[in-house]
Protein backbone atom coordinates (compact mmCIF):
# COMPACT_ATOMS: atom_id res chain seq x y z
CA UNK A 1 96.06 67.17 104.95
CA UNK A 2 95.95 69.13 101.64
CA UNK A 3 99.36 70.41 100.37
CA UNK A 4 98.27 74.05 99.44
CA UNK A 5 95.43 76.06 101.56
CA UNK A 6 95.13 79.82 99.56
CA UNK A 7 93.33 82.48 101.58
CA UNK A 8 91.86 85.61 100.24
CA UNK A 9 92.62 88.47 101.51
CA UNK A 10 89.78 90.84 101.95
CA UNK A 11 86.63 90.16 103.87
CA UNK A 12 88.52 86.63 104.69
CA UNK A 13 92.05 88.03 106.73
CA UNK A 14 91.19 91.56 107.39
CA UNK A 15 87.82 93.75 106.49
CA UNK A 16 87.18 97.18 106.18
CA UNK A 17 86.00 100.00 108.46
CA UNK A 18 84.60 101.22 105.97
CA UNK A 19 82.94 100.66 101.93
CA UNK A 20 85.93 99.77 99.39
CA UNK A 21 85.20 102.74 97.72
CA UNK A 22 85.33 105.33 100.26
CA UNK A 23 89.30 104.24 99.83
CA UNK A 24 89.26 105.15 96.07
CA UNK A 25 87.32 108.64 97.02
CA UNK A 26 89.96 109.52 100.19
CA UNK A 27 92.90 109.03 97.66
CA UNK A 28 90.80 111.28 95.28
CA UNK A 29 90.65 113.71 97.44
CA UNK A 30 94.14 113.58 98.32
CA UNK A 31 95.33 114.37 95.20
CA UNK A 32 92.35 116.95 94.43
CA UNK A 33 94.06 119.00 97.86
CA UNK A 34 97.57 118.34 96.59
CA UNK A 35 97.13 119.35 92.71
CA UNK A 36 94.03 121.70 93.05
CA UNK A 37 95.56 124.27 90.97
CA UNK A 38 96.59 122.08 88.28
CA UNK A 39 93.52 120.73 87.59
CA UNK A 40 91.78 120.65 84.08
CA UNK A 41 88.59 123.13 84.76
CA UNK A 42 86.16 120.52 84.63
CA UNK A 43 87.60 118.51 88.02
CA UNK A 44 85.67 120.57 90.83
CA UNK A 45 85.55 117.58 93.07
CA UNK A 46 87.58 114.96 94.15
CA UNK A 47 84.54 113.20 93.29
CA UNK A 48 85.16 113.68 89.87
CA UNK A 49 88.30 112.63 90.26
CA UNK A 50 87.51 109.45 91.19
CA UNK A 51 85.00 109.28 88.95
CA UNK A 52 87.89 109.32 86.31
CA UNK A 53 89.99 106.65 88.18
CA UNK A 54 87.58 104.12 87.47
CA UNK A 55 87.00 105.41 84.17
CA UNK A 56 90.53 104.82 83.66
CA UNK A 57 90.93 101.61 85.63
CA UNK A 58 87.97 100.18 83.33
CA UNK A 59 89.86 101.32 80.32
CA UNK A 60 92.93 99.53 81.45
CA UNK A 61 91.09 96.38 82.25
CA UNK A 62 89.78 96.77 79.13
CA UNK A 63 93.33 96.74 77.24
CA UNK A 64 94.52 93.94 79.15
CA UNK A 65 92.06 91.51 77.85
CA UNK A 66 92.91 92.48 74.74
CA UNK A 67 95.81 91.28 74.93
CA UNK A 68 95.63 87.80 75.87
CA UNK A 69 95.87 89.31 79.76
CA UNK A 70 92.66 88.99 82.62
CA UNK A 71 91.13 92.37 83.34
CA UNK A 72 93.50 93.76 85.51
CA UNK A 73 95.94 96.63 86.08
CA UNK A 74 98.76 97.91 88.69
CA UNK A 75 97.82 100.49 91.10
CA UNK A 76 100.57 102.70 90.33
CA UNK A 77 100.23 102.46 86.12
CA UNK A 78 96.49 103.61 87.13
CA UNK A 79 97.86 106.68 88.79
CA UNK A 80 100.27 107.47 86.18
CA UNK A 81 97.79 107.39 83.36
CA UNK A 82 94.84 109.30 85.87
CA UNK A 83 97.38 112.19 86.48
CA UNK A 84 98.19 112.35 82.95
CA UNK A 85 94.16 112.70 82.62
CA UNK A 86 93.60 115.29 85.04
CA UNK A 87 96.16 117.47 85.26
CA UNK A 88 96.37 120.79 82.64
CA UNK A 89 100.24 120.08 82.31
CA UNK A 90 102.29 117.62 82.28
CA UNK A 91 104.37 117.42 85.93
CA UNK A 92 107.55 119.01 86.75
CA UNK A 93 109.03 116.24 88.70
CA UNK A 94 109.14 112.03 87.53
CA UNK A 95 105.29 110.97 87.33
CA UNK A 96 106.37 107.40 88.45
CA UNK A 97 107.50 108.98 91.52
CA UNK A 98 104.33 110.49 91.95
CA UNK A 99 102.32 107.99 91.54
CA UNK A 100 104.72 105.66 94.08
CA UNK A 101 103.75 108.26 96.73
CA UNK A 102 100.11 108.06 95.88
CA UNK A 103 99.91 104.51 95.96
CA UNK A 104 101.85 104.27 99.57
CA UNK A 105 99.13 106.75 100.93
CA UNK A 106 96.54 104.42 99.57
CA UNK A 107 97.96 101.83 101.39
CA UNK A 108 98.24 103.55 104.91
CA UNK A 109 94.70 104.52 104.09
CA UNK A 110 93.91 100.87 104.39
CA UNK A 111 96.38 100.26 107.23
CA UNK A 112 94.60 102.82 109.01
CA UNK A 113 90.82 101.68 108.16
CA UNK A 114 91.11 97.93 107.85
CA UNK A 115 91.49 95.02 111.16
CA UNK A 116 91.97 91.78 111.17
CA UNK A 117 89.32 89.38 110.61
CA UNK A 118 87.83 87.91 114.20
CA UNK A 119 87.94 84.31 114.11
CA UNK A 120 89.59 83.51 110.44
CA UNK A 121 92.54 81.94 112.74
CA UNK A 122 90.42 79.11 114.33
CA UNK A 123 88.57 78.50 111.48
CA UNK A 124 91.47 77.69 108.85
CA UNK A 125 92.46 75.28 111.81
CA UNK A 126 90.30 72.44 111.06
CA UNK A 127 91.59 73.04 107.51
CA UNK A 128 95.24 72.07 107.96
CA UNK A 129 97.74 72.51 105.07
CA UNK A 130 101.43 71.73 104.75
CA UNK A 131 101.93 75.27 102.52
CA UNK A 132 99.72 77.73 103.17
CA UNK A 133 99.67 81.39 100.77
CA UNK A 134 97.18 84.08 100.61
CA UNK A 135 95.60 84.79 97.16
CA UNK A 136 93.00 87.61 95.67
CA UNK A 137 91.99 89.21 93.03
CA UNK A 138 93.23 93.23 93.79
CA UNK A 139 95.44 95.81 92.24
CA UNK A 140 97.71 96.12 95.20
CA UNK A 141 101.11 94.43 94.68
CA UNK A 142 101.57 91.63 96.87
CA UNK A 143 104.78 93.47 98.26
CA UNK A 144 102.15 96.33 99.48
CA UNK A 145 99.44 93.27 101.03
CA UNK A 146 102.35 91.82 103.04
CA UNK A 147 102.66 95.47 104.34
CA UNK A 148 99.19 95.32 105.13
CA UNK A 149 99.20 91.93 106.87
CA UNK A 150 102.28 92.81 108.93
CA UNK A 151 100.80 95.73 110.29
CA UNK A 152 98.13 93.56 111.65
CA UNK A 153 99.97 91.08 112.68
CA UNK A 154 99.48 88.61 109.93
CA UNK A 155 102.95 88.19 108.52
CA UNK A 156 104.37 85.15 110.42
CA UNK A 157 100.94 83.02 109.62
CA UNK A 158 101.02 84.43 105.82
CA UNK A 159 104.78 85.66 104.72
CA UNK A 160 103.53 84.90 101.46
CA UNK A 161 100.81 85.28 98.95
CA UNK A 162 100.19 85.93 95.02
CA UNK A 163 98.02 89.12 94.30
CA UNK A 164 96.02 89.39 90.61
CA UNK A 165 97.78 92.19 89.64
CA UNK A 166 101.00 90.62 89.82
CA UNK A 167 100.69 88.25 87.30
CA UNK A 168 97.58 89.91 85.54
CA UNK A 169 95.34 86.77 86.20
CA UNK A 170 92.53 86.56 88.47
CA UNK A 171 90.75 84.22 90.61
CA UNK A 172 87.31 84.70 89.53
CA UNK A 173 88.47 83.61 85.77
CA UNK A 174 90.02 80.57 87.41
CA UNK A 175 93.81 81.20 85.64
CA UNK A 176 95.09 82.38 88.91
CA UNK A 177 94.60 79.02 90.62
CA UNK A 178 95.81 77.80 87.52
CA UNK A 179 98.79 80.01 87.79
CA UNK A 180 99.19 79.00 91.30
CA UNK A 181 99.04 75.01 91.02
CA UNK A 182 101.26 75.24 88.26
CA UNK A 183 103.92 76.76 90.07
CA UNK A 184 103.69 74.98 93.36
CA UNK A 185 103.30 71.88 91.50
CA UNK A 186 100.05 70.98 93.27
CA UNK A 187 96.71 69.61 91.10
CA UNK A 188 93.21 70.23 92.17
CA UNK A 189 92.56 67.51 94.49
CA UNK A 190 95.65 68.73 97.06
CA UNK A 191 94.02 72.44 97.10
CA UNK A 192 91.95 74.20 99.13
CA UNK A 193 90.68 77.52 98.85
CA UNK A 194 89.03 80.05 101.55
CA UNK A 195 86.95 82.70 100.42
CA UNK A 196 84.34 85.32 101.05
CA UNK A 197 83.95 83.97 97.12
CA UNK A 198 83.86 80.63 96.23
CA UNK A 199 85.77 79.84 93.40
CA UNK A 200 84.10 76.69 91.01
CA UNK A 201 86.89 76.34 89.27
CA UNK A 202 89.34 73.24 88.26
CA UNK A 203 87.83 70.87 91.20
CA UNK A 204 89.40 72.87 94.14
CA UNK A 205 87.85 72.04 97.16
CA UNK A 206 86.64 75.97 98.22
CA UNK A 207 85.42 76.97 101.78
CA UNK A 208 83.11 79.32 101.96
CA UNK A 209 83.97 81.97 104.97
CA UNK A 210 81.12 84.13 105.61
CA UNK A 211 80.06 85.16 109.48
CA UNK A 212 76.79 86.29 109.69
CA UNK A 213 77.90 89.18 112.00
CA UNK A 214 80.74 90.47 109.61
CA UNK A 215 78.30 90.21 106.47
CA UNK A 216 76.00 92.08 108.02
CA UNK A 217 77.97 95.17 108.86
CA UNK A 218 79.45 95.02 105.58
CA UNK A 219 76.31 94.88 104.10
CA UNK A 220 75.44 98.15 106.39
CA UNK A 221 78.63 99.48 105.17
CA UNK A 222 77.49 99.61 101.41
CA UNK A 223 74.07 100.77 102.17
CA UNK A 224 75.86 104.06 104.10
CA UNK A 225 78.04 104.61 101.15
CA UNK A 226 75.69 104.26 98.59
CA UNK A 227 72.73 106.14 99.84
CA UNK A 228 72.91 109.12 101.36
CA UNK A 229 69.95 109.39 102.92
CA UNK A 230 70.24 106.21 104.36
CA UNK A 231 74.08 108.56 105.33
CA UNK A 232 72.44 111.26 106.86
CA UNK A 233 69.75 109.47 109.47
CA UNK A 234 72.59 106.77 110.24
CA UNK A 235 74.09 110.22 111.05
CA UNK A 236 71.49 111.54 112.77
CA UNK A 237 70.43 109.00 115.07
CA UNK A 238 74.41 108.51 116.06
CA UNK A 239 74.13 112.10 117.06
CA UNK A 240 70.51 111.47 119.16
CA UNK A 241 72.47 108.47 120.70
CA UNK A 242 75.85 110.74 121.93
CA UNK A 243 73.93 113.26 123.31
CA UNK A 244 71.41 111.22 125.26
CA UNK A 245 68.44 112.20 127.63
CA UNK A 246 66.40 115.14 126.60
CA UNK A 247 64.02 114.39 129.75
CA UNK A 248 66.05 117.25 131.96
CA UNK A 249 64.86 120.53 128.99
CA UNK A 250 61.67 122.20 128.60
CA UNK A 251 59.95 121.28 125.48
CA UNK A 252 61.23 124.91 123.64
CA UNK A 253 64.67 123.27 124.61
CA UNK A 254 64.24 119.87 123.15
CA UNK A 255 63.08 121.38 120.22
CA UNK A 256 65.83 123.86 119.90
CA UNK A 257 68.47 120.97 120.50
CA UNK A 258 66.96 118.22 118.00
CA UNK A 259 67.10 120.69 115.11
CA UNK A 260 70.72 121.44 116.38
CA UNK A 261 71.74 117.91 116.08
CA UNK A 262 70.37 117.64 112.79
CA UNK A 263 72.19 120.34 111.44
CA UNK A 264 75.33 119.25 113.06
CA UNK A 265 76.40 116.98 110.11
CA UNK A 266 75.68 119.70 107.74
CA UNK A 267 77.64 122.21 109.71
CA UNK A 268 80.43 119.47 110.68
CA UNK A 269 81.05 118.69 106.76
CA UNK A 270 80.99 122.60 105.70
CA UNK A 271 83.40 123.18 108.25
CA UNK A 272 85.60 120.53 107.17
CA UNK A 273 85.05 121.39 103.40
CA UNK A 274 86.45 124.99 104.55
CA UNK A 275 89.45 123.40 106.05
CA UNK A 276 89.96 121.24 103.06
């Protein structure tokens, strides 16, 4: 039995309904409907506003290498510094506040669009531990993951965990684990690590957790966010599929319907860009 088992988090405990970045672009567009008249004149999207969050976010990596730290950064010092960058004036009430509330819509984002992994249960079962913590690289606090994992369920199996962020070391660099086995007084040989990543690092023994069926889907996933043509006939057959059998209409009918359902995502989104 090894005396530490880490797990990561995403794609390993719980996986998205959706691409990582469409989580980045709904908080974007949050904050575009909640400051929209504060805005400096060049923001006339919430997709430039995220385009400036990662801006930022790769700044902020940046500056944390430089000093000595991995490339990472809090969620909420993000937000600080993006509404410092996008806003005309400087806010009337405390920023940090601000960008608290941002962050905790963020997170019930990702409650709302995230589920447990399938079968991650039985498989760290033939992988028994005596201490067992979840660990990834992310710039959630690990207060806000064991939010997460409680509202899935996950919180009795992993009460704990260690998130990059939090100590401004990552896994990929190999000074989280380092981090880690320093503090739980464990070496290399007594650790295991389960990943959607493998970590080749310090001699850990790492399990690589990849279902074919969930890799696929998220592999779908980034295609659909990332194309949008690929978007719009994913759309557009979904639509062909709802409304099912064209075999009872004349053929002036059938016509007349197709081109309806392939305007209906056009129409759908300007109606909802109205609302917005």
């Amino acid at each position: 039995m090894y005396k530490l088992r880490t797990v990561d988090v995403w794609d390993t405990l719980i996986r998205r309904a959706c691409h990582p970045e469409t989580v980045k672009l709904a908080t974007a567009l949050h904050v575009f409907l909640r400051f929209h008249h504060s805005l400096e004149g060049t923001l006339s999207s919430h997709w430039d506003l995220h385009d400036k969050r990662i801006e930022i976010e790769r700044i902020m990596a940046h500056e944390a290498e430089v000093i000595g730290h991995d490339g990472e950064y809090k969620l909420t010092a993000v937000f600080r510094r993006w509404l410092a960058t996008i806003l005309r004036h400087p806010l009337p009430c405390n920023t940090d506040d601000i960008a608290k509330e941002i962050a905790e819509h963020e997170l019930r984002f990702e409650m709302a669009n995230t589920f447990p992994d399938d079968s991650i249960i039985d498989f760290l079962a033939n992988y028994p531990a005596e201490k067992t913590l979840y660990l990834s690289d992310f710039h959630m606090t690990s207060a806000m993951v064991d939010h997460l994992l409680a509202h899935h369920g996950l919180d009795t199996l992993f009460p704990k965990g260690l998130l990059s962020c939090d100590v401004m070391l990552k896994k990929c660099s190999g000074r989280l684990f380092e981090y880690i086995q320093k503090n739980h007084d464990v070496d290399s040989r007594m650790n295991i690590s389960i990943s959607a990543k493998i970590p080749q690092q310090l001699g850990i023994t790492a399990i690589h957790y990849l279902p074919e069926a969930s890799h696929r889907k998220r592999g779908k996933k980034d295609t659909l966010f990332s194309s949008r043509e690929v978007l719009f006939t994913h759309m557009t057959k979904l639509a062909r599929e709802t409304a099912g059998n064209f075999s009872n209409r004349n053929d002036d009918a059938k016509a007349t319907f197709q081109l309806g359902l392939q305007a209906a995502p056009l129409l759908i989104g300007y109606a909802l860009f109205i609302a917005d």
